[in-house]
N, C-alpha and C. Protein backbone atom coordinates (compact mmCIF):
# COMPACT_ATOMS: atom_id res chain seq x y z
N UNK A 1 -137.08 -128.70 44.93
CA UNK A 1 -138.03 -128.22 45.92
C UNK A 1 -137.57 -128.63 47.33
N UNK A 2 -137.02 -129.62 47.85
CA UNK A 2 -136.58 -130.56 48.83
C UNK A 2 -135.47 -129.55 49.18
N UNK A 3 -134.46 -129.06 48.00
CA UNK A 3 -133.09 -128.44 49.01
C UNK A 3 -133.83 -127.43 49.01
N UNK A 4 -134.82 -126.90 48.51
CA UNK A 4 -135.26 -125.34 48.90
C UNK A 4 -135.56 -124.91 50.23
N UNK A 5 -136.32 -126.02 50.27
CA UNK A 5 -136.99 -126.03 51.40
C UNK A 5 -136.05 -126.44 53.15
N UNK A 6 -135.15 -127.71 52.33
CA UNK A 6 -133.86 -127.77 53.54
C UNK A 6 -133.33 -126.63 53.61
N UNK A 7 -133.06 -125.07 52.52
CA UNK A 7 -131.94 -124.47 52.95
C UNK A 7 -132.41 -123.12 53.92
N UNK A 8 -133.77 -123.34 53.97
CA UNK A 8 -134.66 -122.19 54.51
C UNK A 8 -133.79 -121.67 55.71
N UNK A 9 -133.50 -120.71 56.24
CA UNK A 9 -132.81 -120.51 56.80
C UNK A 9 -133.39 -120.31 58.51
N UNK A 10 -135.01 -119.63 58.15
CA UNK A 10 -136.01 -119.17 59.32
C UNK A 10 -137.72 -119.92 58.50
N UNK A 11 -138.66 -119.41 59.63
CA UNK A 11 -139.93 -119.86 59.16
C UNK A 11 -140.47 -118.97 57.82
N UNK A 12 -139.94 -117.72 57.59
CA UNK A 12 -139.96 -116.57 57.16
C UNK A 12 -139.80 -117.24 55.63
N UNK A 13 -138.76 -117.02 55.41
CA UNK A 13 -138.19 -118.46 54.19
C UNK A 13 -139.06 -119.18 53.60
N UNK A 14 -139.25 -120.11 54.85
CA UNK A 14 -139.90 -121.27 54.29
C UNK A 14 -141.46 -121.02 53.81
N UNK A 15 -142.51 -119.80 54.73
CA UNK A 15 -143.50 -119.80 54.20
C UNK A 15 -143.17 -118.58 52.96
N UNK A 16 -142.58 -118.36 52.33
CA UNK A 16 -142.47 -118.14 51.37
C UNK A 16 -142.39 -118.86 50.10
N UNK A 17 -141.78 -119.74 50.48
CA UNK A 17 -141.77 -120.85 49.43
C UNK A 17 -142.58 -121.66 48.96
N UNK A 18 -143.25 -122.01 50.34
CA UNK A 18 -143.93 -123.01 50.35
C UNK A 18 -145.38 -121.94 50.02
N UNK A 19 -145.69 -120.80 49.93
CA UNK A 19 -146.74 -120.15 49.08
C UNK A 19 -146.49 -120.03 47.95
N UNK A 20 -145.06 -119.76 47.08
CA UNK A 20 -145.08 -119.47 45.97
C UNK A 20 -145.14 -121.13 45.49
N UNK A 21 -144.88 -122.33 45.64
CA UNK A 21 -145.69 -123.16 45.41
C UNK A 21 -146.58 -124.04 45.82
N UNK A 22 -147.44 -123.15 46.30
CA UNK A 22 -148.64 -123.12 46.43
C UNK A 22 -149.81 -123.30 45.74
N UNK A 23 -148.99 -121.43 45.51
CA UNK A 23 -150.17 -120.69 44.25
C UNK A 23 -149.58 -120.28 43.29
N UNK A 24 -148.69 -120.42 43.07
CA UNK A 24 -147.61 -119.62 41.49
C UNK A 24 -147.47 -118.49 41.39
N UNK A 25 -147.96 -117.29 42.68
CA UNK A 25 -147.83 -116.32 42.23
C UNK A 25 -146.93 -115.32 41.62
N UNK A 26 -147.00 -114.11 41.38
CA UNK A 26 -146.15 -113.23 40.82
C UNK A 26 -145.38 -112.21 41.89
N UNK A 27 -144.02 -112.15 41.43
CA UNK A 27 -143.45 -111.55 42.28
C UNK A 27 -144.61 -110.50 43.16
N UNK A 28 -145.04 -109.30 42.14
CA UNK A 28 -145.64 -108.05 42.08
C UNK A 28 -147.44 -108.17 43.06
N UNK A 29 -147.05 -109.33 43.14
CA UNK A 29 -148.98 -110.55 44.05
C UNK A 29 -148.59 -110.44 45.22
N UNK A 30 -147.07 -110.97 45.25
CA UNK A 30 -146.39 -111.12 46.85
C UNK A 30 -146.30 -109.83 47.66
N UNK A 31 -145.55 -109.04 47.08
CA UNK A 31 -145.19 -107.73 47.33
C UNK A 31 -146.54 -106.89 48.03
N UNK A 32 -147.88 -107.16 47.42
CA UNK A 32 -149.23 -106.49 47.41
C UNK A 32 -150.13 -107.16 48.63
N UNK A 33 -149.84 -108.55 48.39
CA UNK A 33 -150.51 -109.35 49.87
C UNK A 33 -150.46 -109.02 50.49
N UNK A 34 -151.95 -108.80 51.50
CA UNK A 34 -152.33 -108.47 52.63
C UNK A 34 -152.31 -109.80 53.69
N UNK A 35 -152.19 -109.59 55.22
CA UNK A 35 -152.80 -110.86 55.91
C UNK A 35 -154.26 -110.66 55.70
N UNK A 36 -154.88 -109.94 55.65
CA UNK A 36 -156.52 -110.26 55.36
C UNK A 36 -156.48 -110.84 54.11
N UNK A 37 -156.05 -111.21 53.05
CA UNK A 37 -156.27 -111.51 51.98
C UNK A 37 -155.50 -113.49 52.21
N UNK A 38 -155.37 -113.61 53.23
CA UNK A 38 -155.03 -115.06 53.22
C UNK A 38 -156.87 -115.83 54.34
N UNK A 39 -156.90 -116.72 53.63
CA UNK A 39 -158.49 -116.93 54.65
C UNK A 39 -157.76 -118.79 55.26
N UNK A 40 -157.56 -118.57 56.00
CA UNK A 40 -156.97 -120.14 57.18
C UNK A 40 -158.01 -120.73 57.23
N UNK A 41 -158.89 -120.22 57.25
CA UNK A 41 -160.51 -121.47 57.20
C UNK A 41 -160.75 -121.96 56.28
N UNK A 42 -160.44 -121.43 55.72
CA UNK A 42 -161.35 -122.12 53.63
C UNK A 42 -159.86 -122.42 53.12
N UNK A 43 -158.75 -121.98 53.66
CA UNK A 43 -157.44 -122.40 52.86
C UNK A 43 -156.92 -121.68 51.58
N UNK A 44 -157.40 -120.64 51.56
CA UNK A 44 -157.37 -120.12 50.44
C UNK A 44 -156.59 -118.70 49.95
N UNK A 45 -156.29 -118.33 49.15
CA UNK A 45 -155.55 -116.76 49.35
C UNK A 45 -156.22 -116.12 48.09
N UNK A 46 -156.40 -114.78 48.36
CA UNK A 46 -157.31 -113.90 47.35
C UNK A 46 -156.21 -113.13 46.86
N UNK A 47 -155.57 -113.17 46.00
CA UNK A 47 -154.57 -112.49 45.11
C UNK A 47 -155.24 -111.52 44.15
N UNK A 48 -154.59 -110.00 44.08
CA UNK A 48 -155.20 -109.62 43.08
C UNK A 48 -153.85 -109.25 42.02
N UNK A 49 -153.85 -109.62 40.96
CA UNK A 49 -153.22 -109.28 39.84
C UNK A 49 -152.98 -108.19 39.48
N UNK A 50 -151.78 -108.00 39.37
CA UNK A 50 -151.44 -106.07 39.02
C UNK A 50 -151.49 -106.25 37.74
N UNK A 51 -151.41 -107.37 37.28
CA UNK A 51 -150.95 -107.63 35.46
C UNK A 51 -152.38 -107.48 35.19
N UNK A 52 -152.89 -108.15 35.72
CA UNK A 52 -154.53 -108.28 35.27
C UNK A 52 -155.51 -107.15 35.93
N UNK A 53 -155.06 -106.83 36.85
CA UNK A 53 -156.33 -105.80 37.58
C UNK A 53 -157.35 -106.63 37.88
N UNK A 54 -157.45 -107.44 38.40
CA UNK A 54 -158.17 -108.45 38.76
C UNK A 54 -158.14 -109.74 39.77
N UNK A 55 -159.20 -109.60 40.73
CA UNK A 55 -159.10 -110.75 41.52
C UNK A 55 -159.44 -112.49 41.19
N UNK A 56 -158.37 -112.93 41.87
CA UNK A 56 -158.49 -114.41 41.46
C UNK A 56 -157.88 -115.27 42.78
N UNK A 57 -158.65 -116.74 42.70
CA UNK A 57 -158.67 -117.27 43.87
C UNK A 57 -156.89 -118.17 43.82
N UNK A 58 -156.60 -118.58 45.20
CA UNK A 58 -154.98 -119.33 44.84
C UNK A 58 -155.58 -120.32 46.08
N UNK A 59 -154.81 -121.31 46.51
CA UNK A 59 -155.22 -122.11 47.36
C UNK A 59 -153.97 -122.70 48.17
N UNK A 60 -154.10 -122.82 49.51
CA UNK A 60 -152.98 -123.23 49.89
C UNK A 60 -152.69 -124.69 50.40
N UNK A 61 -151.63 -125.27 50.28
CA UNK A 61 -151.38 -126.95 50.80
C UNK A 61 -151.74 -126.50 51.99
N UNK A 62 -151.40 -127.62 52.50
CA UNK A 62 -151.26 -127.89 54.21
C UNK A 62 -149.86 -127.40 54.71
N UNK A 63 -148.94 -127.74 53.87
CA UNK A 63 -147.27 -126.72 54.46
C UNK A 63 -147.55 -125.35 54.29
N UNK A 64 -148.11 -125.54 53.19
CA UNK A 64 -148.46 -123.11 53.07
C UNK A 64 -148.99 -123.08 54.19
N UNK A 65 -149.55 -123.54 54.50
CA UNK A 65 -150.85 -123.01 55.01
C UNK A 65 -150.41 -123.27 57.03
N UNK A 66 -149.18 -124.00 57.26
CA UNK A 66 -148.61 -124.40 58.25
C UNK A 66 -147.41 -123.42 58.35
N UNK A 67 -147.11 -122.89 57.50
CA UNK A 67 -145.49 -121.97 57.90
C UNK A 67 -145.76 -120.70 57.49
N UNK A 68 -147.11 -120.37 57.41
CA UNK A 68 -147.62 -118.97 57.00
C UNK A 68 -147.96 -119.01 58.41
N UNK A 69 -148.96 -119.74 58.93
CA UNK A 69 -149.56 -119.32 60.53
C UNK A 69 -148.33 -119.38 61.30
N UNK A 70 -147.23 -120.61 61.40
CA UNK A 70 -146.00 -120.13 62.37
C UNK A 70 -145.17 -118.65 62.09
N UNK A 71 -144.88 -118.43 61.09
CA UNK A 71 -144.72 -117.18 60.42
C UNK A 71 -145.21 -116.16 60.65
N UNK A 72 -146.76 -115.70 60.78
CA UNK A 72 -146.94 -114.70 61.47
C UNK A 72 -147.17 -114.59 62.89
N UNK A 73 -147.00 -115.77 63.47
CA UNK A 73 -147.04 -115.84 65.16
C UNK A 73 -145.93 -115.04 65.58
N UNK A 74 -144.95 -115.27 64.47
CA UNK A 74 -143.84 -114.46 65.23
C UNK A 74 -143.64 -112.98 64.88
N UNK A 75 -144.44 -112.19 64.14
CA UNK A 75 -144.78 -111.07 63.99
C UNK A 75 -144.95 -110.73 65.16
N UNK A 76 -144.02 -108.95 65.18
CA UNK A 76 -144.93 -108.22 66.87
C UNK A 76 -145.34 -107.14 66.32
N UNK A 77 -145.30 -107.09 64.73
CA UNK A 77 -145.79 -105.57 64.02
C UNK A 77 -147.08 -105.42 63.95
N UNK A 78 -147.83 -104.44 63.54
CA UNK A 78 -149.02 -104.26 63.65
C UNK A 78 -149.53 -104.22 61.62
N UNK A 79 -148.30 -104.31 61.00
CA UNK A 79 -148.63 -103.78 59.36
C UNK A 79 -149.53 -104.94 58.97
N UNK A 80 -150.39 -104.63 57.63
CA UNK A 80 -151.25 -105.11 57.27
C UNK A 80 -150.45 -106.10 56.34
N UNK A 81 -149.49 -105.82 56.03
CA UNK A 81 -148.78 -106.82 54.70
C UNK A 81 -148.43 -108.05 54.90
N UNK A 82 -148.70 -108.65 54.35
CA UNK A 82 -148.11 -110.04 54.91
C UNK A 82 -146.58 -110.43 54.97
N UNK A 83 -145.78 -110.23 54.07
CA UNK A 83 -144.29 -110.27 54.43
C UNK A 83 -143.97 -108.69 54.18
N UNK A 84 -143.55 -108.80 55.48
CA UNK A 84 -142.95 -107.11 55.35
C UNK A 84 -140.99 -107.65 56.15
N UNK A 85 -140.68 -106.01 55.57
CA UNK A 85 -139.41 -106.00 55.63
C UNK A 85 -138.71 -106.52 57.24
N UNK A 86 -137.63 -106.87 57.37
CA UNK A 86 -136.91 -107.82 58.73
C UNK A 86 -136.45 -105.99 59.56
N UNK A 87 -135.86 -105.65 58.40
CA UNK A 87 -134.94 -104.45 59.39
C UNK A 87 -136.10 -103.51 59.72
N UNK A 88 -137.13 -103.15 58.24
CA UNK A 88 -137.99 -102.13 58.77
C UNK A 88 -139.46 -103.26 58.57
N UNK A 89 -139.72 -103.30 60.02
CA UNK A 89 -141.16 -104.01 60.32
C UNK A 89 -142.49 -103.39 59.62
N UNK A 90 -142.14 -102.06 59.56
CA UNK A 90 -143.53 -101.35 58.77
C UNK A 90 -143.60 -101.03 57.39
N UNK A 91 -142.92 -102.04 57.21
CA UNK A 91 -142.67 -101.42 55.24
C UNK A 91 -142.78 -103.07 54.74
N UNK A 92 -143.81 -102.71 53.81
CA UNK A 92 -143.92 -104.36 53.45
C UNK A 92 -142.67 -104.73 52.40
N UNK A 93 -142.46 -105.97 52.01
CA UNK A 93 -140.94 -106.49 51.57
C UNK A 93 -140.94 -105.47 50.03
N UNK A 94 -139.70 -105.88 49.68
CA UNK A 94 -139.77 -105.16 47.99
C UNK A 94 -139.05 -106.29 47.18
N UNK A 95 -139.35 -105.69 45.54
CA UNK A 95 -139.35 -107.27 45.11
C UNK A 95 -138.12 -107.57 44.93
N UNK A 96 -137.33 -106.89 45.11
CA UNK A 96 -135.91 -107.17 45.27
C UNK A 96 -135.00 -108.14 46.42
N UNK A 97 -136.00 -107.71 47.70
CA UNK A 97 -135.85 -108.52 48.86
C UNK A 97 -135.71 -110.09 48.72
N UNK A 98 -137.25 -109.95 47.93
CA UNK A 98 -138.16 -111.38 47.65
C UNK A 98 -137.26 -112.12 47.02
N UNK A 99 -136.82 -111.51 45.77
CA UNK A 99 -135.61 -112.42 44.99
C UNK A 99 -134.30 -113.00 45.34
N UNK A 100 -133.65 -111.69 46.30
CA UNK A 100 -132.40 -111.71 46.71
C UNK A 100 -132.43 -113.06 47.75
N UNK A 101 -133.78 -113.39 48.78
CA UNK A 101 -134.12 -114.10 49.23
C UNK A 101 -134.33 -115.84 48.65
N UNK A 102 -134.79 -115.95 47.62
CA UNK A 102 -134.54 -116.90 46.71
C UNK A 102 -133.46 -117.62 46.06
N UNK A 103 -132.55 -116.63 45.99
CA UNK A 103 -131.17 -116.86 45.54
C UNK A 103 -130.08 -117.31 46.03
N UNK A 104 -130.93 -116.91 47.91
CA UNK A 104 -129.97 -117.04 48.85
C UNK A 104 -129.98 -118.24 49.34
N UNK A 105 -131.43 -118.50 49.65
CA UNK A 105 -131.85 -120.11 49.33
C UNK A 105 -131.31 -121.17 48.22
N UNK A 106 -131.58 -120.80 47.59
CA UNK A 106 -131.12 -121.91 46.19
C UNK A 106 -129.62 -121.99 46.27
N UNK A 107 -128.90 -121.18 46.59
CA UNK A 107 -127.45 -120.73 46.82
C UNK A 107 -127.17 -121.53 48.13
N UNK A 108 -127.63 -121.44 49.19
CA UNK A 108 -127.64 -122.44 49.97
C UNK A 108 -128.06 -124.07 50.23
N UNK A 109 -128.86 -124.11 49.15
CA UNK A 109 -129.21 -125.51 49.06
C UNK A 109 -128.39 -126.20 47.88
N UNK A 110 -127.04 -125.42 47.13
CA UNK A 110 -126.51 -125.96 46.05
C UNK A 110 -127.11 -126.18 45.27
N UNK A 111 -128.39 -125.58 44.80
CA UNK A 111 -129.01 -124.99 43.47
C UNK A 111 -127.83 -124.38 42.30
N UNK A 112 -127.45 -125.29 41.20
CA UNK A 112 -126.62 -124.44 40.47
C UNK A 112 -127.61 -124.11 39.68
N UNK A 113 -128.81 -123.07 39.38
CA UNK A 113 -129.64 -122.66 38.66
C UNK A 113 -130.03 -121.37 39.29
N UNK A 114 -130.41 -120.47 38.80
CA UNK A 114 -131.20 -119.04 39.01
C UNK A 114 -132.26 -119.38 39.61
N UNK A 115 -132.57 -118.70 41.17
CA UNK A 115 -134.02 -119.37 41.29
C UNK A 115 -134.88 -117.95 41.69
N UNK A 116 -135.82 -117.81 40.88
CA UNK A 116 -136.39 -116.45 41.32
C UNK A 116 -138.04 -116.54 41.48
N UNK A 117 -138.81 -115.45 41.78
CA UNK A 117 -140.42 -116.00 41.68
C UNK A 117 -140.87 -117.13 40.72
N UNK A 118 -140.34 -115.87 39.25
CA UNK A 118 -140.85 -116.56 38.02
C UNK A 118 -140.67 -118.01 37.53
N UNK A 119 -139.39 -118.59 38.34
CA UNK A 119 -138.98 -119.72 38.03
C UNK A 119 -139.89 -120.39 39.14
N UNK A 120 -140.08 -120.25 40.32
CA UNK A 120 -141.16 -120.93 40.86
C UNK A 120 -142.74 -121.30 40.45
N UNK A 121 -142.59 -120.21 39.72
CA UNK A 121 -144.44 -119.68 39.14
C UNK A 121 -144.12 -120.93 37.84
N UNK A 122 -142.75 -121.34 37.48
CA UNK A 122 -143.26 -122.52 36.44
C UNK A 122 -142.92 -123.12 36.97
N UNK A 123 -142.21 -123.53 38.12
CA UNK A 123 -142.27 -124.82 38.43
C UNK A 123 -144.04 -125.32 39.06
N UNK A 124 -144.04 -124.64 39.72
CA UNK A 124 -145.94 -124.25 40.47
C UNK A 124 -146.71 -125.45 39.16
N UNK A 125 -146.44 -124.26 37.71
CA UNK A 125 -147.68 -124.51 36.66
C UNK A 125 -147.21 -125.80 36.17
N UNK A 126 -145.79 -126.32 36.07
CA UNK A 126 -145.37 -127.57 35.49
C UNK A 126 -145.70 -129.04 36.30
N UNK A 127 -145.62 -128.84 37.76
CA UNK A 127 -145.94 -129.85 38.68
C UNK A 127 -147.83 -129.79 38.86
N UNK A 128 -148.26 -128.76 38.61
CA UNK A 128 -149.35 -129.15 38.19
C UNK A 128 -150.32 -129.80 36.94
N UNK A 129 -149.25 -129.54 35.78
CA UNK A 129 -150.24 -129.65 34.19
C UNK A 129 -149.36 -131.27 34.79
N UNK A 130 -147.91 -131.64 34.98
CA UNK A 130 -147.74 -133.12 34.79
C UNK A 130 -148.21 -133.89 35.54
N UNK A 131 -148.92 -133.62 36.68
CA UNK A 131 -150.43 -134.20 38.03
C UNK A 131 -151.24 -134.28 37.22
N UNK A 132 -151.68 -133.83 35.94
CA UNK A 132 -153.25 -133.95 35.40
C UNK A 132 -154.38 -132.51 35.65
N UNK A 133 -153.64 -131.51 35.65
CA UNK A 133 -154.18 -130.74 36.10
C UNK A 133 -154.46 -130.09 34.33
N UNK A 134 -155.54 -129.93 34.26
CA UNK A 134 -156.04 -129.19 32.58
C UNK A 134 -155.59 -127.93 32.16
N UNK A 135 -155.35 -127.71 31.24
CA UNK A 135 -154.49 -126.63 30.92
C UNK A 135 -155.27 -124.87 31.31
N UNK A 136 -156.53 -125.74 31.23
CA UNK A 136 -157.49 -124.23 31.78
C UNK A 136 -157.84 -123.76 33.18
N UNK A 137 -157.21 -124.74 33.73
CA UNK A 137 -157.33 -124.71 35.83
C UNK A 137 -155.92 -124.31 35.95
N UNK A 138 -155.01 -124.20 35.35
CA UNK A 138 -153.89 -124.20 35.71
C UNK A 138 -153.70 -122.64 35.39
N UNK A 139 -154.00 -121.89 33.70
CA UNK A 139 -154.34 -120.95 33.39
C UNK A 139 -154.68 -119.79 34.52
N UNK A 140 -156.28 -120.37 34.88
CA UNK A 140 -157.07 -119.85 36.21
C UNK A 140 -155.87 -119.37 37.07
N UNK A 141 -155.44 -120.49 38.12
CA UNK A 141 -154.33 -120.27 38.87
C UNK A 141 -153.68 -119.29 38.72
N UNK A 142 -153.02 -119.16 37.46
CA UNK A 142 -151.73 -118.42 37.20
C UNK A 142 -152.38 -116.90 36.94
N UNK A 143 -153.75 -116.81 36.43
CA UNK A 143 -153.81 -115.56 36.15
C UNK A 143 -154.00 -115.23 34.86
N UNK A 144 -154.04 -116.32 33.98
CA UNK A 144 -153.90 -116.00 32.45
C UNK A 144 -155.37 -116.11 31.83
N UNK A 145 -155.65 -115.10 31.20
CA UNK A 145 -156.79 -114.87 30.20
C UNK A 145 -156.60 -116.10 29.24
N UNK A 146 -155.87 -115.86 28.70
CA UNK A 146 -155.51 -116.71 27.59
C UNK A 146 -154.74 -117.81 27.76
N UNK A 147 -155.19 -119.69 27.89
CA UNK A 147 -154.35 -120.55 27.97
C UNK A 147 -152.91 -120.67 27.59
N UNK A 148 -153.38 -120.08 26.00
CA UNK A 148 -151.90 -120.22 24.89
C UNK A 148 -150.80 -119.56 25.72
N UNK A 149 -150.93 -118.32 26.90
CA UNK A 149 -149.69 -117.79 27.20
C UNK A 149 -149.63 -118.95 28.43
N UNK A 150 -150.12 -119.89 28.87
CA UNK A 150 -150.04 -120.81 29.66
C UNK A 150 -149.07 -121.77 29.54
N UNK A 151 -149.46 -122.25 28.15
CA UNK A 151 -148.63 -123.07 27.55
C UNK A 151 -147.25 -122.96 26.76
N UNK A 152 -147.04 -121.50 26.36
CA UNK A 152 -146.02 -121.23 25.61
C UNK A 152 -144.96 -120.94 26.68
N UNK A 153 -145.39 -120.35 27.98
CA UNK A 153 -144.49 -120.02 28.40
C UNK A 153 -144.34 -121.00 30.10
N UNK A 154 -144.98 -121.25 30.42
CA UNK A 154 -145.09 -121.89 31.32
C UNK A 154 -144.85 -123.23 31.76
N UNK A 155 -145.41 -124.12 30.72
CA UNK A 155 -145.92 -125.58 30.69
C UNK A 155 -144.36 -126.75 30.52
N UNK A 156 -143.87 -127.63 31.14
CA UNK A 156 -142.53 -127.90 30.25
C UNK A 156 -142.91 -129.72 30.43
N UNK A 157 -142.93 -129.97 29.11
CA UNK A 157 -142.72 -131.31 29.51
C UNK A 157 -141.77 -132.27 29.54
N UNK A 158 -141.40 -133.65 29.99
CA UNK A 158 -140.62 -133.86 29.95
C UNK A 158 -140.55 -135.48 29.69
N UNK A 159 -139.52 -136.15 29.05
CA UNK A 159 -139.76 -137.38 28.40
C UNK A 159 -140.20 -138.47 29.18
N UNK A 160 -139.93 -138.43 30.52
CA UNK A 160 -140.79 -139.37 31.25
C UNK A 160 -142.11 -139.26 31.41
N UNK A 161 -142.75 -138.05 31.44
CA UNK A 161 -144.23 -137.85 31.39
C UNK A 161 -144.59 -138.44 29.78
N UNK A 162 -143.63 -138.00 28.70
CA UNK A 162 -144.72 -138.74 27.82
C UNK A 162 -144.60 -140.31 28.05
N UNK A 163 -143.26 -140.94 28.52
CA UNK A 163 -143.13 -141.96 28.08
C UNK A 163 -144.66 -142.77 29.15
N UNK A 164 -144.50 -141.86 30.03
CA UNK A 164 -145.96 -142.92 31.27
C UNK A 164 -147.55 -142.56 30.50
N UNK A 165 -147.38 -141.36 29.18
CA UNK A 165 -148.47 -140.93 28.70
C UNK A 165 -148.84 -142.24 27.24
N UNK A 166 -147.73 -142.05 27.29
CA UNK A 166 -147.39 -143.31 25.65
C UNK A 166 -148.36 -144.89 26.42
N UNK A 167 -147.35 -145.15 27.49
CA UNK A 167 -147.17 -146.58 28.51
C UNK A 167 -149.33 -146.95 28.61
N UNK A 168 -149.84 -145.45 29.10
CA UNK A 168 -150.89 -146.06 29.60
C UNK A 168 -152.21 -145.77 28.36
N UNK A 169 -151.72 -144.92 27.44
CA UNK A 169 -152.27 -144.74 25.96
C UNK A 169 -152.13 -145.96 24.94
N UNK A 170 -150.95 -146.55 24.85
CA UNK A 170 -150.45 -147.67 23.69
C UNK A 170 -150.21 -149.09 24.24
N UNK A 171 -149.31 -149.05 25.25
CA UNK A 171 -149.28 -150.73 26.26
C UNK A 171 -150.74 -151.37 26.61
């Protein structure tokens, strides 16, 4: 997360990142975001799910929520989208952009790993379930009806979390 964020290249970048972990969203969430659909007062972003057809709440840190407002200060377009395209200002981004953008990052920060939405959307759900976050708030977040696709595909644990789970369960 640290070189991601060092390899940002513009503010553009960075509040991208710093929304997709945020809120975990889905490529196809990003692409659809409106600036009316981000609320700076309550901190919050109203995502609606193309997977789901359905609205659901996301919430932003204090960095989202800091390189999204520098980010659109520097907007002189008038489009409703929230990241729209660099060359064409009136066309909101495509998800190809979004990725190629990710890659370019991670590629610049000496990421030897693939880094794309989806891999953010688990890192998002993994740094939250190993915080203590319940498997059904995290669910919420992500968009999932059903926990089990929460956990099967999302969730990763890892031997230091059990060993501090063991430490304060058995010691």
């Amino acid at each position: 997360i640290v070189k991601m964020r060092d390899a940002c290249r513009d503010i553009r970048e960075l509040a991208l990142v710093d929304l997709l972990l945020s809120t975990g969203m889905r490529v196809s969430e990003i692409v659809t975001l409106n600036i009316n659909n981000v609320d700076f007062h309550s901190e919050t972003v109203n995502i609606y799910g193309v997977k789901s057809q359905k609205w659901r709440k996301g919430y932003l840190t204090p960095s989202a929520q800091k390189h999204l407002q520098e980010y659109l200060a520097t907007r002189t377009d008038l489009e409703g989208a929230l990241f729209v395209n660099k060359k064409k200002p009136h066309n909101r981004i495509a998800k190809g952009s979004i990725e190629a953008m990710l890659a370019g990052i991670a590629d610049r920060g000496g990421i030897n790993k693939k880094v794309t939405v989806h891999v953010m959307r688990k890192t998002f759900a993994s740094i939250m379930f190993s915080r203590g976050a319940d498997l059904k708030r995290v669910a919420d977040l992500l968009g999932h009806a059903d926990t089990r696709t929460t956990e099967k595909f999302y969730l990763q644990t890892y031997d230091e979390d059990t060993r501090i789970v063991h430490s304060k369960c058995v010691a």
